[in-house]
Protein backbone atom coordinates (compact mmCIF):
# COMPACT_ATOMS: atom_id res chain seq x y z
CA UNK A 1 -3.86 -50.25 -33.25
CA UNK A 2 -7.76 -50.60 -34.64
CA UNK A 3 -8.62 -47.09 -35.47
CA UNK A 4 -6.70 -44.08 -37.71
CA UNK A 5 -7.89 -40.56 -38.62
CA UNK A 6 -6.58 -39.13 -41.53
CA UNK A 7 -6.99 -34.96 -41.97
CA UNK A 8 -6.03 -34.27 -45.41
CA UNK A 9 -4.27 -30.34 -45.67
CA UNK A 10 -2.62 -30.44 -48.24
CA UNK A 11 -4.89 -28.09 -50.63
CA UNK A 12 -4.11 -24.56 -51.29
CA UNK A 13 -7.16 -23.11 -50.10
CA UNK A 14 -7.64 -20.98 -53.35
CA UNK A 15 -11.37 -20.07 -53.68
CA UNK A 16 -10.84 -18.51 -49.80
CA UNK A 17 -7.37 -16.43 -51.28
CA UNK A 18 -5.52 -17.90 -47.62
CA UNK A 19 -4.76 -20.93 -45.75
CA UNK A 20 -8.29 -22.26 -44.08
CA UNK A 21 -6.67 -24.06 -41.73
CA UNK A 22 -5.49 -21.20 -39.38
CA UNK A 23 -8.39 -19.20 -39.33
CA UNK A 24 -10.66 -19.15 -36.48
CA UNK A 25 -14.17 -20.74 -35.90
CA UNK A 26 -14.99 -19.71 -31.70
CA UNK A 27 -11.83 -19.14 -31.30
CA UNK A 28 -10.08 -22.19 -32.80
CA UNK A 29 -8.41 -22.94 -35.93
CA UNK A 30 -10.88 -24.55 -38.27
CA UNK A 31 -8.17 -27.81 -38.34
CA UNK A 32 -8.47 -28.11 -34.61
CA UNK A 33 -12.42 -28.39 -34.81
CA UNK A 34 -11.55 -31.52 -37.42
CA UNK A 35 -8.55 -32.86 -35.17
CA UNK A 36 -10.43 -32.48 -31.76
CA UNK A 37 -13.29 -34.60 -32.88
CA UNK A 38 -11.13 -37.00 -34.43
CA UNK A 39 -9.16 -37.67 -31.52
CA UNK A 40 -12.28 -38.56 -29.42
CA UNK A 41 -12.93 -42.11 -31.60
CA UNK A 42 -9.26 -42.99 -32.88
CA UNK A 43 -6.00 -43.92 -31.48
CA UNK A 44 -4.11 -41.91 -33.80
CA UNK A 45 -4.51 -38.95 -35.95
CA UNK A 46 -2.52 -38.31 -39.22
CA UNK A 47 -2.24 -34.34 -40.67
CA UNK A 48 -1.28 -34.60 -44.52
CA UNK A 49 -0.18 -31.50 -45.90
CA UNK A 50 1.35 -29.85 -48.83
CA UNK A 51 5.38 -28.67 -46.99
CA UNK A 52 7.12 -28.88 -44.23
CA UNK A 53 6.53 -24.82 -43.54
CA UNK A 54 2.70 -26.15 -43.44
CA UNK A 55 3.79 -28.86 -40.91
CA UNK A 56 5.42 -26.04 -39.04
CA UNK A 57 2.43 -23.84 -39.12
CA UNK A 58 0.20 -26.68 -37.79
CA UNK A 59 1.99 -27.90 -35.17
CA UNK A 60 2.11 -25.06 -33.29
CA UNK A 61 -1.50 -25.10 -31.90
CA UNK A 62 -2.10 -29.24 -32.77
CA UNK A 63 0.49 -30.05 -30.41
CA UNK A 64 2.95 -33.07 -30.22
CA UNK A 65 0.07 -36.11 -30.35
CA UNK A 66 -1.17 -35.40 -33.90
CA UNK A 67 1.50 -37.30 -36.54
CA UNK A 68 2.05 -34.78 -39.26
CA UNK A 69 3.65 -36.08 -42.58
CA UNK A 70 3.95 -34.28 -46.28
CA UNK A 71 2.23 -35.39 -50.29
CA UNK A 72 4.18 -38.11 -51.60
CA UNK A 73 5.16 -36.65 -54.80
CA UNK A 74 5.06 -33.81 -56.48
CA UNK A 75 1.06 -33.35 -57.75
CA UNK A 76 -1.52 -32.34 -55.51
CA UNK A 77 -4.90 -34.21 -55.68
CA UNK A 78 -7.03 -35.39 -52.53
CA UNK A 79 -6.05 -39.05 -53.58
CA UNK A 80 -2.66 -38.51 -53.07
CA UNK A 81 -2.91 -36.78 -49.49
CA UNK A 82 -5.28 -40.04 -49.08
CA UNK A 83 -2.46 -42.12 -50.10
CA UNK A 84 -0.20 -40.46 -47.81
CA UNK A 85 -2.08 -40.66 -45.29
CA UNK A 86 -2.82 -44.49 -45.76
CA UNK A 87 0.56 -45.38 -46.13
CA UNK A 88 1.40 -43.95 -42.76
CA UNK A 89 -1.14 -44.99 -40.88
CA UNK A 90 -1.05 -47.73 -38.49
CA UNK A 91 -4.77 -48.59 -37.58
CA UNK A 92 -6.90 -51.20 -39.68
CA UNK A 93 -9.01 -48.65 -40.44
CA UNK A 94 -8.74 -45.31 -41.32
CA UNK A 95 -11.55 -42.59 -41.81
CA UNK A 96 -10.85 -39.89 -44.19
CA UNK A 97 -11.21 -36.03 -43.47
CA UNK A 98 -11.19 -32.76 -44.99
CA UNK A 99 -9.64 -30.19 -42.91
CA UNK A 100 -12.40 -27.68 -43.20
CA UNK A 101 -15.70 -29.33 -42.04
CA UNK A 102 -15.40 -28.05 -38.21
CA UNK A 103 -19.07 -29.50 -37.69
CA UNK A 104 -17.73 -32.70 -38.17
CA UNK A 105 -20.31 -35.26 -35.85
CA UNK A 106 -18.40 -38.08 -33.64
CA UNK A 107 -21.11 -39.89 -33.61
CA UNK A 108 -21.62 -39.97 -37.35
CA UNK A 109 -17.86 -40.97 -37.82
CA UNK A 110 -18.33 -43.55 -34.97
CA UNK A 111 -20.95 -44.98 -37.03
CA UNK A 112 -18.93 -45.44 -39.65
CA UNK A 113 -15.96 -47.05 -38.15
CA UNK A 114 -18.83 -49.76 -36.53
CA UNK A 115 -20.38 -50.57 -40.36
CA UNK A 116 -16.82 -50.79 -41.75
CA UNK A 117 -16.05 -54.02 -39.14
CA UNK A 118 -16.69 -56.45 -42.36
CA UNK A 119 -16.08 -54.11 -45.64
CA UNK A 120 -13.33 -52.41 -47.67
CA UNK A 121 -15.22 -49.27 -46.85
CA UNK A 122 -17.93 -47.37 -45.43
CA UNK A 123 -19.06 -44.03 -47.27
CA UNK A 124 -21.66 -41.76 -47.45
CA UNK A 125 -24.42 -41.20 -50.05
CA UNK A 126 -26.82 -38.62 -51.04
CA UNK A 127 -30.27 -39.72 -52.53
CA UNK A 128 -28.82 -38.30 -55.62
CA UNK A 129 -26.20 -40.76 -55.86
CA UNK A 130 -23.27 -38.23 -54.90
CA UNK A 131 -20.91 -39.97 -52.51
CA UNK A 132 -18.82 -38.67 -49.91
CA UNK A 133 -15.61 -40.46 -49.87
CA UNK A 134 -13.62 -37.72 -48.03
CA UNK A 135 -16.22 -38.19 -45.12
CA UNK A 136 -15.31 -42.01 -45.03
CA UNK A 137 -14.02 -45.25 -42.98
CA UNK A 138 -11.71 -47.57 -45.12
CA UNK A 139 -9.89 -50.65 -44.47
CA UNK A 140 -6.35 -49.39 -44.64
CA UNK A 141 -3.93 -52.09 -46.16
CA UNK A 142 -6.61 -52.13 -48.78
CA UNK A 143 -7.17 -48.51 -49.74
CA UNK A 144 -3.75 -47.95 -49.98
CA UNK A 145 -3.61 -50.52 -52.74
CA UNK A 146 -6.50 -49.55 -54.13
CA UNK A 147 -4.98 -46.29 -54.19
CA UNK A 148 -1.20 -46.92 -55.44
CA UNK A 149 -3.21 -48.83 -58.57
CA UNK A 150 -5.18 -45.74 -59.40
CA UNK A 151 -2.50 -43.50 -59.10
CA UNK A 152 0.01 -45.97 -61.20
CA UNK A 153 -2.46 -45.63 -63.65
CA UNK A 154 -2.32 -41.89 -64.05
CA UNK A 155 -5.97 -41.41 -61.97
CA UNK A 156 -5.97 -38.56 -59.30
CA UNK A 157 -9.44 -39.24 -58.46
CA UNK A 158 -10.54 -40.46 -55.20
CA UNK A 159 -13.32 -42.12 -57.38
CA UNK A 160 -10.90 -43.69 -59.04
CA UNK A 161 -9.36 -45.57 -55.63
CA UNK A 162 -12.99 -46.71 -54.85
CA UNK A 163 -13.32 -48.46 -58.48
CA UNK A 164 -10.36 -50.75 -56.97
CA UNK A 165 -12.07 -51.44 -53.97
CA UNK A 166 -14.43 -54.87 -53.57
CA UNK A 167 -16.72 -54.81 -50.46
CA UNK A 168 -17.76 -51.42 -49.69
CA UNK A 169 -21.12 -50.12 -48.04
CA UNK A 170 -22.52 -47.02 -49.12
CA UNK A 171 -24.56 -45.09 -46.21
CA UNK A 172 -27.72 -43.04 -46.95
CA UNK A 173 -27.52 -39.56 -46.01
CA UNK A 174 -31.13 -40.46 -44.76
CA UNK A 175 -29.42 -42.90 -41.72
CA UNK A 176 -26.80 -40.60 -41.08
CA UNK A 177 -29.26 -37.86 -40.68
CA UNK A 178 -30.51 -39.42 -37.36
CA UNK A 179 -27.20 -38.11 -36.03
CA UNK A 180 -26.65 -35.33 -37.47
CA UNK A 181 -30.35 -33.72 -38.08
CA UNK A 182 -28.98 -31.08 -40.83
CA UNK A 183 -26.10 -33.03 -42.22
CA UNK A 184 -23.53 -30.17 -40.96
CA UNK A 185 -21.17 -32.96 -40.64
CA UNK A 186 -20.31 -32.52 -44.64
CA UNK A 187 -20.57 -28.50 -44.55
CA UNK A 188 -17.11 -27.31 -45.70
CA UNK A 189 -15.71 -23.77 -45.41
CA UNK A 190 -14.67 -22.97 -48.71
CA UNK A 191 -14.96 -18.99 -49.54
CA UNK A 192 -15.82 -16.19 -46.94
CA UNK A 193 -19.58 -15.86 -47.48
CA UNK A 194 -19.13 -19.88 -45.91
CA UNK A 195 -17.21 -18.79 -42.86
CA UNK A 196 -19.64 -16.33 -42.25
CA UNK A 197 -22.45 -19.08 -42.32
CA UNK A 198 -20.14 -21.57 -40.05
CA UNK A 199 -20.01 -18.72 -37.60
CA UNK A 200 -24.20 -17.92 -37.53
CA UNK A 201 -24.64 -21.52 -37.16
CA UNK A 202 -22.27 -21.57 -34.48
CA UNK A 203 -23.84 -19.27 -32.92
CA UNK A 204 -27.43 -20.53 -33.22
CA UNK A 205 -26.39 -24.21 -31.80
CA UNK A 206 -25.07 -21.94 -28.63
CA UNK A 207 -28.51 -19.88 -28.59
CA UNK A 208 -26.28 -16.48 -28.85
């Protein structure tokens, strides 16, 4: 197996007061919009959440071919949903998602599995120097050593995984923007006032 997604779902949604996961972007779960694209350039796709009961939840609309599997241990961080997520995946590579960008671009994520062929990792970067690392491609047996060392050392930053990492390419937001014209691919839903804007631009790219 070459190619992993990995959906992290494991946050408790708190700025939006609910789970973001269930509610509805045209008529779909906001997950699905993640898992849907995902599916189209991998040959398996990993949910990480928070419980079983959000496993549960999940599985009733993302069907049987998604692989759904719960936080090892007890603190919630986004580096140890990526850990999960690495240490059950079976591809060589993995790309890393949030479950709340439904704008996600395949061919922006197909990019970045095709520039990770030769490097620990392949992540995005803004001309400000921000990164993107939950919108990234990694090589999986060594993120998820990269990962266990950060984590052993008390760091629950996904920051703190790269720092481990030797051999990774950072991608300009300028490149990727040749895909994905307005860089929607990194818009996440995070409060109402952004599902409101997810659902005008959703509308706009239909010409409703």
């Amino acid at each position: 197996m070459d190619r992993s997604a990995i959906v992290l779902a494991g946050g408790f949604s708190s700025r939006f007061g609910q789970d973001k996961g269930v509610l509805e972007l045209d008529n779909k779960p906001l997950i699905q919009h993640v898992v849907d694209v995902a599916n189209t350039v991998v040959d398996e796709t990993i949910v990480v959440t928070n419980s079983q009961e959000g496993i549960e939840k999940y599985a009733k609309f993302l069907g049987t071919e998604v692989k759904f599997v719960v936080d090892l241990g007890e603190v919630r961080s986004p580096l140890i949903g990526a850990l999960t997520g690495f240490d059950a995946a079976q591809g060589e590579y993995s790309l890393l998602l949030p479950f709340d960008t439904p704008f996600v671009s395949r061919e922006v994520v197909s990019l970045l599995f095709e520039l990770c062929l030769t490097k620990a990792a392949v992540i995005p970067r803004w001309p400000n120097r921000h990164i993107e690392p939950l919108h990234a491609v990694y090589k999986t047996k060594h993120a998820l050593e990269a990962a266990k060392t950060a984590v052993t050392k008390g760091k629950l930053k996904v920051s703190a995984m790269i720092e481990n990492l030797r051999g990774v390419l950072y991608v300009s937001t300028l490149v990727i923007q040749q895909l994905d014209p307005d860089l929607r691919t990194f818009c996440n839903i995070n409060t109402p006032e952004d599902l409101k804007s997810a659902v005008a631009i959703d509308r706009s790219r239909k010409g409703v």
